[in-house]
N, C-alpha and C. Protein backbone atom coordinates (compact mmCIF):
# COMPACT_ATOMS: atom_id res chain seq x y z
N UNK A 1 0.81 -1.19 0.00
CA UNK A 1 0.00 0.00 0.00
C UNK A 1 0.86 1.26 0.00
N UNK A 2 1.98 1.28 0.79
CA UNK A 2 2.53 2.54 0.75
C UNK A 2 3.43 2.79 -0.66
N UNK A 3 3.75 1.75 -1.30
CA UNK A 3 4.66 1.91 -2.26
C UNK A 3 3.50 2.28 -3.70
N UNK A 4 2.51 2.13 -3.10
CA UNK A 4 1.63 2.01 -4.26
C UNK A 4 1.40 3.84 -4.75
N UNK A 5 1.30 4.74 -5.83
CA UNK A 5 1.13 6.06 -6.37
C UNK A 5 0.00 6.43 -6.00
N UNK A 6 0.00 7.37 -5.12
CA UNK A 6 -1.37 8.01 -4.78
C UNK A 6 -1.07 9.04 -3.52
N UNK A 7 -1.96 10.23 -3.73
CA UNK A 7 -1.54 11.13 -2.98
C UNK A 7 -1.45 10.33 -1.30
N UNK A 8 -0.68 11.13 -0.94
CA UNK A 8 -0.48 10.62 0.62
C UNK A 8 -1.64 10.93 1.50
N UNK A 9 -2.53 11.89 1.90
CA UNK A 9 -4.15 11.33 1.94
C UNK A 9 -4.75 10.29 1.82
N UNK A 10 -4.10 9.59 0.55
CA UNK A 10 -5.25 8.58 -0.45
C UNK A 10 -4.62 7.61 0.76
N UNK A 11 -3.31 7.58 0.56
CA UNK A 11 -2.78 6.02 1.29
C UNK A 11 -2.97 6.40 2.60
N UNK A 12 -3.08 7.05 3.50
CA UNK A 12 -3.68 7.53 4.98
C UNK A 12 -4.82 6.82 5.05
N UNK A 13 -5.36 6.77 4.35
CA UNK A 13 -7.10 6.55 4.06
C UNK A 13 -7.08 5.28 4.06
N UNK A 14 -6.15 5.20 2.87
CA UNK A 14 -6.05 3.70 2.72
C UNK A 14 -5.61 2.50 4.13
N UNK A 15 -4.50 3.20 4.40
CA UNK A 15 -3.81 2.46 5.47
C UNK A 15 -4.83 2.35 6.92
N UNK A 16 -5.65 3.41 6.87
CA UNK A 16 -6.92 3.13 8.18
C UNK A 16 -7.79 2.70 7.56
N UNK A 17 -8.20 2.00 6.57
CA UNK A 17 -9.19 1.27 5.90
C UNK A 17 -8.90 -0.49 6.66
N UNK A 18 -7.99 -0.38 5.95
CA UNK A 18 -7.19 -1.34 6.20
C UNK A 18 -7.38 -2.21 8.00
N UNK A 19 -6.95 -1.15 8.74
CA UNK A 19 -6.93 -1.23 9.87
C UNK A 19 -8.75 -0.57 10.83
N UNK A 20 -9.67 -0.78 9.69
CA UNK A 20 -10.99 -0.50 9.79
C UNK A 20 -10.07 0.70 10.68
N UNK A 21 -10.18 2.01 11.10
CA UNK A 21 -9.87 2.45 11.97
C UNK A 21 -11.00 4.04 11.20
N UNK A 22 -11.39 4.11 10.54
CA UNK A 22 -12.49 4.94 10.30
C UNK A 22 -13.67 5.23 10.75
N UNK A 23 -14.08 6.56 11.00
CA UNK A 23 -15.53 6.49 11.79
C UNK A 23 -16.81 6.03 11.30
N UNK A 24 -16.96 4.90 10.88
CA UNK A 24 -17.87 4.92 10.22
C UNK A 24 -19.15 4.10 11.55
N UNK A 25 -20.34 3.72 11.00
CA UNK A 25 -21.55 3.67 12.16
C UNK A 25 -21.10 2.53 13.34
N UNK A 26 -20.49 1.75 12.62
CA UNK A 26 -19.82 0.13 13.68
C UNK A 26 -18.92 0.97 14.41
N UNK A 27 -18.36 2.06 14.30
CA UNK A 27 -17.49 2.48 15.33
C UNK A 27 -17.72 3.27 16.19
N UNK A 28 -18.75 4.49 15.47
CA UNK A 28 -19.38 5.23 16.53
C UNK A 28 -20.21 4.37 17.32
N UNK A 29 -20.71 3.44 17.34
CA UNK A 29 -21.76 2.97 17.84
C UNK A 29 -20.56 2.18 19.68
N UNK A 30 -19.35 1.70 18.80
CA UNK A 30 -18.78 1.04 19.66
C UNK A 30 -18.41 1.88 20.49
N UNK A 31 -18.14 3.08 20.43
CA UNK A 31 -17.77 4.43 21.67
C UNK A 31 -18.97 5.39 22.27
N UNK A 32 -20.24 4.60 21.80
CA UNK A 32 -20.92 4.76 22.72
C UNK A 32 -21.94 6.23 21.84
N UNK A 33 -21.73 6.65 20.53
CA UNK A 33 -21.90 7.71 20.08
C UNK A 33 -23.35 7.49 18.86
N UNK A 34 -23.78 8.23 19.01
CA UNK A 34 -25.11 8.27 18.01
C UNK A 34 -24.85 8.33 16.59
N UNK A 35 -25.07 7.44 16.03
CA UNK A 35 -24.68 6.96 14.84
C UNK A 35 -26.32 6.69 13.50
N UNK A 36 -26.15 6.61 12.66
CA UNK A 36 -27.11 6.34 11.36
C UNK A 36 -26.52 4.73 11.40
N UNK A 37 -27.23 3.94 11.76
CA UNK A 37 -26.39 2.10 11.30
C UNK A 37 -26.39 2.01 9.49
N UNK A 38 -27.08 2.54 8.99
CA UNK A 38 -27.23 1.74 7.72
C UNK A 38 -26.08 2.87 6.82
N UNK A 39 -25.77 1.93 5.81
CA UNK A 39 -24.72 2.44 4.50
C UNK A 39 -25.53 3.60 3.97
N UNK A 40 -24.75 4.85 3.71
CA UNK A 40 -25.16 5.98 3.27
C UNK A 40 -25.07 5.71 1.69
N UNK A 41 -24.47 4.74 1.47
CA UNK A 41 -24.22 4.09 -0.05
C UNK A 41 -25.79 3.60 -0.51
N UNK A 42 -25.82 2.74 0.19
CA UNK A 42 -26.76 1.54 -0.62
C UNK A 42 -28.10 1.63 0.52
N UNK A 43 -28.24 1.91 1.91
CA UNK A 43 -29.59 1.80 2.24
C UNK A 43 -29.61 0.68 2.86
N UNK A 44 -28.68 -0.58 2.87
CA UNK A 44 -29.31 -1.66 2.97
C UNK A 44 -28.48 -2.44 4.28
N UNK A 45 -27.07 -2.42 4.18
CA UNK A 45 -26.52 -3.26 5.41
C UNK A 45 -25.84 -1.86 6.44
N UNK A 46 -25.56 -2.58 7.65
CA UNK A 46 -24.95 -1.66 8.21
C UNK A 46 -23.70 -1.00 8.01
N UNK A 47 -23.20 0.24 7.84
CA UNK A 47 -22.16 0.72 7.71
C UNK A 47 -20.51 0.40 8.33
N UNK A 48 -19.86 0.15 7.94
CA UNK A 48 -18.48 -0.54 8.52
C UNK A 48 -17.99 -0.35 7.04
N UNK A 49 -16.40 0.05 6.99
CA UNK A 49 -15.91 0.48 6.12
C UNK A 49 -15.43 -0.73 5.07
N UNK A 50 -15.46 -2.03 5.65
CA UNK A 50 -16.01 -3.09 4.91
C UNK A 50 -17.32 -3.31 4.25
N UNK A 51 -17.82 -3.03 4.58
CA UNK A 51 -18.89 -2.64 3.45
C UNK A 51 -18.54 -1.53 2.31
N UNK A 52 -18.59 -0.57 2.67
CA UNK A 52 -18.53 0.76 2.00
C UNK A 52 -17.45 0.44 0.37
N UNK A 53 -16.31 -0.35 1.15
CA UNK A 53 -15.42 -0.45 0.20
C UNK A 53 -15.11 -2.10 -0.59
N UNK A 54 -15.81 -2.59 0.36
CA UNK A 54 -15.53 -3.85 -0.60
C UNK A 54 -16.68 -4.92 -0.82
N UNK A 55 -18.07 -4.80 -0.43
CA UNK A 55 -19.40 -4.98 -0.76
C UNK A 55 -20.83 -4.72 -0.61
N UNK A 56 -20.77 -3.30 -0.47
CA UNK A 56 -21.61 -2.14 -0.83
C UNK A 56 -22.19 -2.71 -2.41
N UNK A 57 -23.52 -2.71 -2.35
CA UNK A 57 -23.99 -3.14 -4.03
C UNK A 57 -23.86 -1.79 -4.82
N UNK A 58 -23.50 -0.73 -4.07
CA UNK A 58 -23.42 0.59 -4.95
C UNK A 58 -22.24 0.68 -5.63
N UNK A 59 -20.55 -0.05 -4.32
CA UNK A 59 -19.54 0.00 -5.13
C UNK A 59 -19.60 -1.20 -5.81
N UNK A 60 -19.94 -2.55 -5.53
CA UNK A 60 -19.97 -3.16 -6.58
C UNK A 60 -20.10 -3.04 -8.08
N UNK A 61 -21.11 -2.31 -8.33
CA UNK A 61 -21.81 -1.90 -9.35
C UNK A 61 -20.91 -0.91 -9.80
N UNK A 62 -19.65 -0.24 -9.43
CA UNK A 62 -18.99 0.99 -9.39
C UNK A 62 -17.54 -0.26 -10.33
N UNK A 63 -17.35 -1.06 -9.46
CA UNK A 63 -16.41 -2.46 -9.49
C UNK A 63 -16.74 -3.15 -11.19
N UNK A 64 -17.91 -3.70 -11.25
CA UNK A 64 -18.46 -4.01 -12.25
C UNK A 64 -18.20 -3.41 -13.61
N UNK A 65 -18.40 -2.35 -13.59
CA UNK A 65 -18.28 -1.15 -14.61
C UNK A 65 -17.15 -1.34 -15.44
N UNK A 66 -15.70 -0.99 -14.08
CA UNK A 66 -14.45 -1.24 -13.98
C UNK A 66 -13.91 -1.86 -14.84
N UNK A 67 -14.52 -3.48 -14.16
CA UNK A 67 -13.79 -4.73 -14.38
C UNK A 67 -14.06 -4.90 -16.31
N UNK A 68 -15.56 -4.38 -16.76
CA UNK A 68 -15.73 -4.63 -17.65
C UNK A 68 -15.04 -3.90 -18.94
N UNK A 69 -14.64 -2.53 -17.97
CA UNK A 69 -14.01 -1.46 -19.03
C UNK A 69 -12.65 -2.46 -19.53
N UNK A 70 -11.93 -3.02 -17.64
CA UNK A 70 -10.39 -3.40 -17.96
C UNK A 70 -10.52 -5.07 -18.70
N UNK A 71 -11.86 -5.49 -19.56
CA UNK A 71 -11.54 -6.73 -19.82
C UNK A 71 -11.86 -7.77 -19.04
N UNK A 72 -12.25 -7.79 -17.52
CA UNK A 72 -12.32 -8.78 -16.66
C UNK A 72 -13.66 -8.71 -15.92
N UNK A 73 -13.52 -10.18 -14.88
CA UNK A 73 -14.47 -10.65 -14.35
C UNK A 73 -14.60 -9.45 -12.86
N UNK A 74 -15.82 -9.26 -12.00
CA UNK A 74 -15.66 -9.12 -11.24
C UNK A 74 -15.61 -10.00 -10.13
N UNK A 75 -15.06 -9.80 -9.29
CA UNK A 75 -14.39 -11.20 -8.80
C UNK A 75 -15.94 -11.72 -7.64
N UNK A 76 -16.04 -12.40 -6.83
CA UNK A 76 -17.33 -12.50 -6.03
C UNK A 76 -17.01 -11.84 -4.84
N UNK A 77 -17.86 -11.06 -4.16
CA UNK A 77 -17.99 -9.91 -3.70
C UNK A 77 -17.44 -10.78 -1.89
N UNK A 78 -16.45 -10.40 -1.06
CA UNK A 78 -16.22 -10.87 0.05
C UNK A 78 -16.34 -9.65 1.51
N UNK A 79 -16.01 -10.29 2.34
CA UNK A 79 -16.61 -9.84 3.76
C UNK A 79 -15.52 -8.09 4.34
N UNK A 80 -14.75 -8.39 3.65
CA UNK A 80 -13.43 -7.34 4.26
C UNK A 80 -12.58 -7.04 2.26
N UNK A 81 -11.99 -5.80 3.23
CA UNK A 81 -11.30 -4.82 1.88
C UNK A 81 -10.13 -5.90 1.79
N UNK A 82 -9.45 -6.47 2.75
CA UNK A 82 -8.14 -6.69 2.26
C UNK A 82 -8.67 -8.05 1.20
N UNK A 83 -9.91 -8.79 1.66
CA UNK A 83 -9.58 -9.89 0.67
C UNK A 83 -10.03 -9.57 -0.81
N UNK A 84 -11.14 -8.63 -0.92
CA UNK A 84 -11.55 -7.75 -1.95
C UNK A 84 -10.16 -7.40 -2.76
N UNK A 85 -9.40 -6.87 -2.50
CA UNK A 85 -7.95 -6.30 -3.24
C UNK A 85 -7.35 -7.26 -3.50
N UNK A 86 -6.97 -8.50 -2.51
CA UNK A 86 -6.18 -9.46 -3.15
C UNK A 86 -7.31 -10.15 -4.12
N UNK A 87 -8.80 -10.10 -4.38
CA UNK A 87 -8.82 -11.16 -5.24
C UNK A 87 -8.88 -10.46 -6.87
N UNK A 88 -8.86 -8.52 -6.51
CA UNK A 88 -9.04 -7.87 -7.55
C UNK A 88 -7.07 -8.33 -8.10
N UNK A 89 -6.64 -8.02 -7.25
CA UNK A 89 -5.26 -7.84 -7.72
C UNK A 89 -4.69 -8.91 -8.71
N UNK A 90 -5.36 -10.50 -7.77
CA UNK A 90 -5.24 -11.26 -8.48
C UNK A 90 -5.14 -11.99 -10.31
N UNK A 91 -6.35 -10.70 -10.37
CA UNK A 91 -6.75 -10.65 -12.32
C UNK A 91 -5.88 -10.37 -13.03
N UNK A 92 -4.23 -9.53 -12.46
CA UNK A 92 -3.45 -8.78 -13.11
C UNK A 92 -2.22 -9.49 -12.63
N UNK A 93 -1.11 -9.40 -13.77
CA UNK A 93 0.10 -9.63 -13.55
C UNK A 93 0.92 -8.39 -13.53
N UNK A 94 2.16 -8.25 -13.15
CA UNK A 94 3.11 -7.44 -12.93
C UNK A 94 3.19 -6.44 -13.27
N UNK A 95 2.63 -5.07 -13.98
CA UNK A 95 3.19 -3.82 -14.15
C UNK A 95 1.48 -3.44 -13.62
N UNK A 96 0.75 -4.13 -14.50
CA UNK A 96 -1.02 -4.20 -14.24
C UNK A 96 -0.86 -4.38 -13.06
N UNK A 97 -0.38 -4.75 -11.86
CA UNK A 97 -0.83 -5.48 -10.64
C UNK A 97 -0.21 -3.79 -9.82
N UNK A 98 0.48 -3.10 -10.04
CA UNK A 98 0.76 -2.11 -10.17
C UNK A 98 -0.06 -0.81 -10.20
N UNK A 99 -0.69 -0.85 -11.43
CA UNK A 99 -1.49 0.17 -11.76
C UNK A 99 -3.21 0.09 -11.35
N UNK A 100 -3.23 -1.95 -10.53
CA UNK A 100 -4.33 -1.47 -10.09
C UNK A 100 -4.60 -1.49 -8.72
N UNK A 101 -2.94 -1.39 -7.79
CA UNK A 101 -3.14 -0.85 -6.98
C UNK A 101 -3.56 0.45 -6.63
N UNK A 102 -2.81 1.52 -7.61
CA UNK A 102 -2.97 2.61 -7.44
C UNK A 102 -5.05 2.38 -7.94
N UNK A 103 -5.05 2.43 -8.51
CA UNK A 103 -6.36 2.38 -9.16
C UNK A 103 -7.61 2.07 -8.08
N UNK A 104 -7.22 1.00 -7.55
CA UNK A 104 -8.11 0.93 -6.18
C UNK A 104 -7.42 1.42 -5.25
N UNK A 105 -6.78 1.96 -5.03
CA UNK A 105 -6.53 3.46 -3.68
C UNK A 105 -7.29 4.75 -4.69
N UNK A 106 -7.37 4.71 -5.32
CA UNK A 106 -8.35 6.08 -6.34
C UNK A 106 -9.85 5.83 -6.48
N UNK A 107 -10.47 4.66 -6.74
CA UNK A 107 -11.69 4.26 -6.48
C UNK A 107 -12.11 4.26 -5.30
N UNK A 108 -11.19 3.31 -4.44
CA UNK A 108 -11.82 3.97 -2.91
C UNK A 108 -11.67 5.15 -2.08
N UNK A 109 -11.00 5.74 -2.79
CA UNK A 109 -11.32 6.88 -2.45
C UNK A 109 -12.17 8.27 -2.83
N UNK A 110 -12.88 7.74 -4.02
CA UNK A 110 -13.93 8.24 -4.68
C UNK A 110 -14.95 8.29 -4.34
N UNK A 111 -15.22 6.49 -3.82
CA UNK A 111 -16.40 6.17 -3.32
C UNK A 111 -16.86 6.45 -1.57
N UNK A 112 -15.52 6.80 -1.04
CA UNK A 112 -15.42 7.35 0.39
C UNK A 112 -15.80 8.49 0.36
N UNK A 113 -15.45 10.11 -0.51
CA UNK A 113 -15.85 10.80 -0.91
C UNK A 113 -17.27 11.10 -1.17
N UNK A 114 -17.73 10.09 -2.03
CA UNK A 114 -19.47 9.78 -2.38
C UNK A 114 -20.49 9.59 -0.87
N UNK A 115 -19.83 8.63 0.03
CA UNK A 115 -20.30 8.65 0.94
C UNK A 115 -20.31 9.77 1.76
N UNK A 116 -19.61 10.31 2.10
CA UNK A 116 -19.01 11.44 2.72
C UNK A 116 -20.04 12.84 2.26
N UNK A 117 -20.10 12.80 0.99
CA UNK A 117 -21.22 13.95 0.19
C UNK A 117 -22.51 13.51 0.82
N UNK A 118 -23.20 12.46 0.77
CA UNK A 118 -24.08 11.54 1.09
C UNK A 118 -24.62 12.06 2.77
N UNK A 119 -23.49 11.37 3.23
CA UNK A 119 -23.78 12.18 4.41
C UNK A 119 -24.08 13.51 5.04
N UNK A 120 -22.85 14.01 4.47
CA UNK A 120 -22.79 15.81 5.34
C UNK A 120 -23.16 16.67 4.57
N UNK A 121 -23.53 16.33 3.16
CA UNK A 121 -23.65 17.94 1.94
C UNK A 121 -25.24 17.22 1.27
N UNK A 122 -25.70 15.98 1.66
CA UNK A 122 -26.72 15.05 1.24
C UNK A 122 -27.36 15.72 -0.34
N UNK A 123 -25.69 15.09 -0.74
CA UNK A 123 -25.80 14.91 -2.23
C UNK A 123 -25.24 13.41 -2.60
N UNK A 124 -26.15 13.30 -3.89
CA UNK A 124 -26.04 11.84 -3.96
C UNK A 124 -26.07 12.28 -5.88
N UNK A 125 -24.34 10.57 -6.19
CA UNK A 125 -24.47 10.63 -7.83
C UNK A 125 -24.86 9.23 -7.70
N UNK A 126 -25.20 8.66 -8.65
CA UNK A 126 -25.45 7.95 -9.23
C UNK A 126 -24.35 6.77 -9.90
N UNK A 127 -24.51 5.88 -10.13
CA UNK A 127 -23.08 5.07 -10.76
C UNK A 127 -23.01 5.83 -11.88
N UNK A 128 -23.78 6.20 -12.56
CA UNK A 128 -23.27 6.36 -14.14
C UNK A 128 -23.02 7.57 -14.03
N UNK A 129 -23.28 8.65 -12.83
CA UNK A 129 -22.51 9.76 -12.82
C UNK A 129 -21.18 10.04 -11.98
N UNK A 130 -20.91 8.75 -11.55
CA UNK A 130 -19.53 9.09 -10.78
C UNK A 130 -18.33 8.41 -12.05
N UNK A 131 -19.17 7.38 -12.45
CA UNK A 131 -18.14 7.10 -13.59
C UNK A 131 -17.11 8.12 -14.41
N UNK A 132 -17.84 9.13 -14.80
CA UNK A 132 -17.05 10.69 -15.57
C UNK A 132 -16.18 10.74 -14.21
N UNK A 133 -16.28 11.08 -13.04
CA UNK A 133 -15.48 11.67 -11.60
C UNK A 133 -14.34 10.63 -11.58
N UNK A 134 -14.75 9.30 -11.78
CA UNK A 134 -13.69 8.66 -12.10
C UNK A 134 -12.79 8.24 -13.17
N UNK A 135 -13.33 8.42 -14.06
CA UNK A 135 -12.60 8.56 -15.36
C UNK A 135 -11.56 10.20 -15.46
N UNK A 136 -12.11 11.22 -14.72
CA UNK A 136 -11.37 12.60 -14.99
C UNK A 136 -10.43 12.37 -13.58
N UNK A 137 -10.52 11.66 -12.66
CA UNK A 137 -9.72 11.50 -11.70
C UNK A 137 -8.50 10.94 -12.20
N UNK A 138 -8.95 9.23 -13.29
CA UNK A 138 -7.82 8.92 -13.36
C UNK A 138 -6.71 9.35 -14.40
N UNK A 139 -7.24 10.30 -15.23
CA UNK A 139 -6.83 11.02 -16.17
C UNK A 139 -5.40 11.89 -15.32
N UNK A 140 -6.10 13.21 -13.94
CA UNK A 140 -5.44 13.40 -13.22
C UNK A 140 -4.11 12.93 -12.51
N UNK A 141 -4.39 12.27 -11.93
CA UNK A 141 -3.12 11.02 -11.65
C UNK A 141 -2.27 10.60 -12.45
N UNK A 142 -2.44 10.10 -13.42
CA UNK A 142 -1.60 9.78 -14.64
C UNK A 142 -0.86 11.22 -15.12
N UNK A 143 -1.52 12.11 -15.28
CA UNK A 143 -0.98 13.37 -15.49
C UNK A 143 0.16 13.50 -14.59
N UNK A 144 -0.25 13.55 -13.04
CA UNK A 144 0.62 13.73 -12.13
C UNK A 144 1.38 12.66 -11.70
N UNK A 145 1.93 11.35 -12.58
CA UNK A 145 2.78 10.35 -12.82
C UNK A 145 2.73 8.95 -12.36
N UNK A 146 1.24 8.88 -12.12
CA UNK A 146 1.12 7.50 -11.92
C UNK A 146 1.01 6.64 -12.93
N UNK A 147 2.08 6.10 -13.15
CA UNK A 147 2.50 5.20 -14.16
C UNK A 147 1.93 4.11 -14.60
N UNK A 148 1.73 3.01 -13.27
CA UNK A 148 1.38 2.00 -13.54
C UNK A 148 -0.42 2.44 -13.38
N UNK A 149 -0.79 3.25 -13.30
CA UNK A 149 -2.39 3.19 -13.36
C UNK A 149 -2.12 3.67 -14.75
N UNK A 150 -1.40 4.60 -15.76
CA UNK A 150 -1.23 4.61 -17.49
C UNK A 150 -1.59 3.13 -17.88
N UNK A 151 -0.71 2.35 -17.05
CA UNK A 151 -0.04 0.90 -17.95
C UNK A 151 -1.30 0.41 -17.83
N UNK A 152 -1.94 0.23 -16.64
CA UNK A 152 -3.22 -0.12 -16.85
C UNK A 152 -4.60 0.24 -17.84
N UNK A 153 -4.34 1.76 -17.27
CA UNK A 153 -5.44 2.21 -18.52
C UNK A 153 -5.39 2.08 -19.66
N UNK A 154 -4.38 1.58 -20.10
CA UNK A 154 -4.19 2.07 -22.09
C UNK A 154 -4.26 0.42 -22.38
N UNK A 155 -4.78 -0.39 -21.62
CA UNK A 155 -4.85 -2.01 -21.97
C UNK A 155 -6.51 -2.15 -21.98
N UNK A 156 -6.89 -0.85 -21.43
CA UNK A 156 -8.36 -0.97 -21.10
C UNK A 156 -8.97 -0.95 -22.61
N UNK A 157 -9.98 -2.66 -22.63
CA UNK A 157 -11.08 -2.17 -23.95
C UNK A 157 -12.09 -1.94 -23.56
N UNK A 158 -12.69 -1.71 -25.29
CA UNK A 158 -13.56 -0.39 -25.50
C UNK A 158 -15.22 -1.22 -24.74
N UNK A 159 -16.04 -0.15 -23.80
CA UNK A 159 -17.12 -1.08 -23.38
C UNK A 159 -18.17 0.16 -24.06
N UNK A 160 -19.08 -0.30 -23.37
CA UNK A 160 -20.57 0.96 -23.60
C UNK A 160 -21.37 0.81 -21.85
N UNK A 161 -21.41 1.75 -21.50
CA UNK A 161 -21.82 1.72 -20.05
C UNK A 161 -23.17 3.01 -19.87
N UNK A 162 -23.82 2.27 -20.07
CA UNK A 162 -25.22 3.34 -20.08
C UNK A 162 -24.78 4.36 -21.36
N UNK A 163 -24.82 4.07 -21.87
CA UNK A 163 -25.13 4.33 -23.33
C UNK A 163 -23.48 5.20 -23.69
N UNK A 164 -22.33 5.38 -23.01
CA UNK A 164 -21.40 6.03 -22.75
C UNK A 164 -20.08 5.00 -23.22
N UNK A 165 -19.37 5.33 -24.16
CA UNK A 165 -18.09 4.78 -24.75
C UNK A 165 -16.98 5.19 -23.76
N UNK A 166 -16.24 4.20 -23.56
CA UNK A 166 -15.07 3.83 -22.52
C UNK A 166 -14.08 4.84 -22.61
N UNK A 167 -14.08 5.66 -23.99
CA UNK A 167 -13.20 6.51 -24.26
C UNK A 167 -13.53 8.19 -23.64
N UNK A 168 -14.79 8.11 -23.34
CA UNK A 168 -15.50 8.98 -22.92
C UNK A 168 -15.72 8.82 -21.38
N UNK A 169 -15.79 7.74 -20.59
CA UNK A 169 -16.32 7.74 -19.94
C UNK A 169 -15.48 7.01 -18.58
N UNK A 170 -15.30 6.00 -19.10
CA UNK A 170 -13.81 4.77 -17.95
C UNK A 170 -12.47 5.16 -18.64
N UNK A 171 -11.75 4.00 -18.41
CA UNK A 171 -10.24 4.13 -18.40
C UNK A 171 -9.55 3.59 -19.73
């Protein structure tokens, strides 16, 4: 994670993901604090940053998109982020395995963001409108030299995602 390209925020984020160490409702609740239980994502299970980031049907569907832009399966949806990453990581070999680390430290942190709007500014996009946020994000990054998320993107084929060409829209 730390070696992986992404602003140092992103991997902060990342690295307390990791270590669930985020406020999300399973934690306020555990310190005793008034909390919303359910996912500001999806409505449906309780909030824990395992959900949010690695089977939330909102990021799934965010995952899905992805997998289809980069060519691949999405993998079956598991209980915690770390096994989520190893089974995404898994799809890719060596420069790719690379670019989609960075790539998922940029997605989840998109979709942390989404939640985050959700909550405190109670604005809400849509999958097919965060797709553009993520497509101009990863444009960004690459600009600012993340390499192996390039190596990744430029292997990406062409999909149609709500009526929207990959060139327009994903990676």
């Amino acid at each position: 994670m730390w070696k992986t390209w992404a602003p140092l925020r992103v991997k902060i984020f990342l690295w307390l993901a990791f270590r669930r160490r985020h406020w999300t409702a399973d934690c306020r609740a555990r310190h005793g604090l008034d909390a919303r239980e359910q996912c500001y994502l999806c409505d449906q299970a309780t909030e824990t940053i395992d959900h949010i980031i690695a089977c939330c049907p909102y990021t799934r569907e965010v995952w899905h998109h992805i997998c289809q832009a980069l060519g691949r399966q999405l993998p079956p949806a598991t209980p915690t982020i770390h096994t989520f990453w190893r089974r995404l990581r898994s799809l890719w070999t060596g420069q790719q395995q690379q670019g989609l680390d960075t790539f998922f430290a940029l997605v989840s942190w998109t979709i942390w963001k989404e939640k985050n709007a959700r909550c405190f500014q109670d604005a809400y996009t849509t999958v097919s409108q965060l797709m553009p946020v993520i497509k101009a994000e990863t444009d960004t990054w690459i600009q600012a030299g993340a390499h192996g998320l390039e190596y990744l993107a430029t292997r990406a084929m062409l999909f149609s995602c709500h009526g929207c060409h990959l060139q327009d829209v994903a990676f």
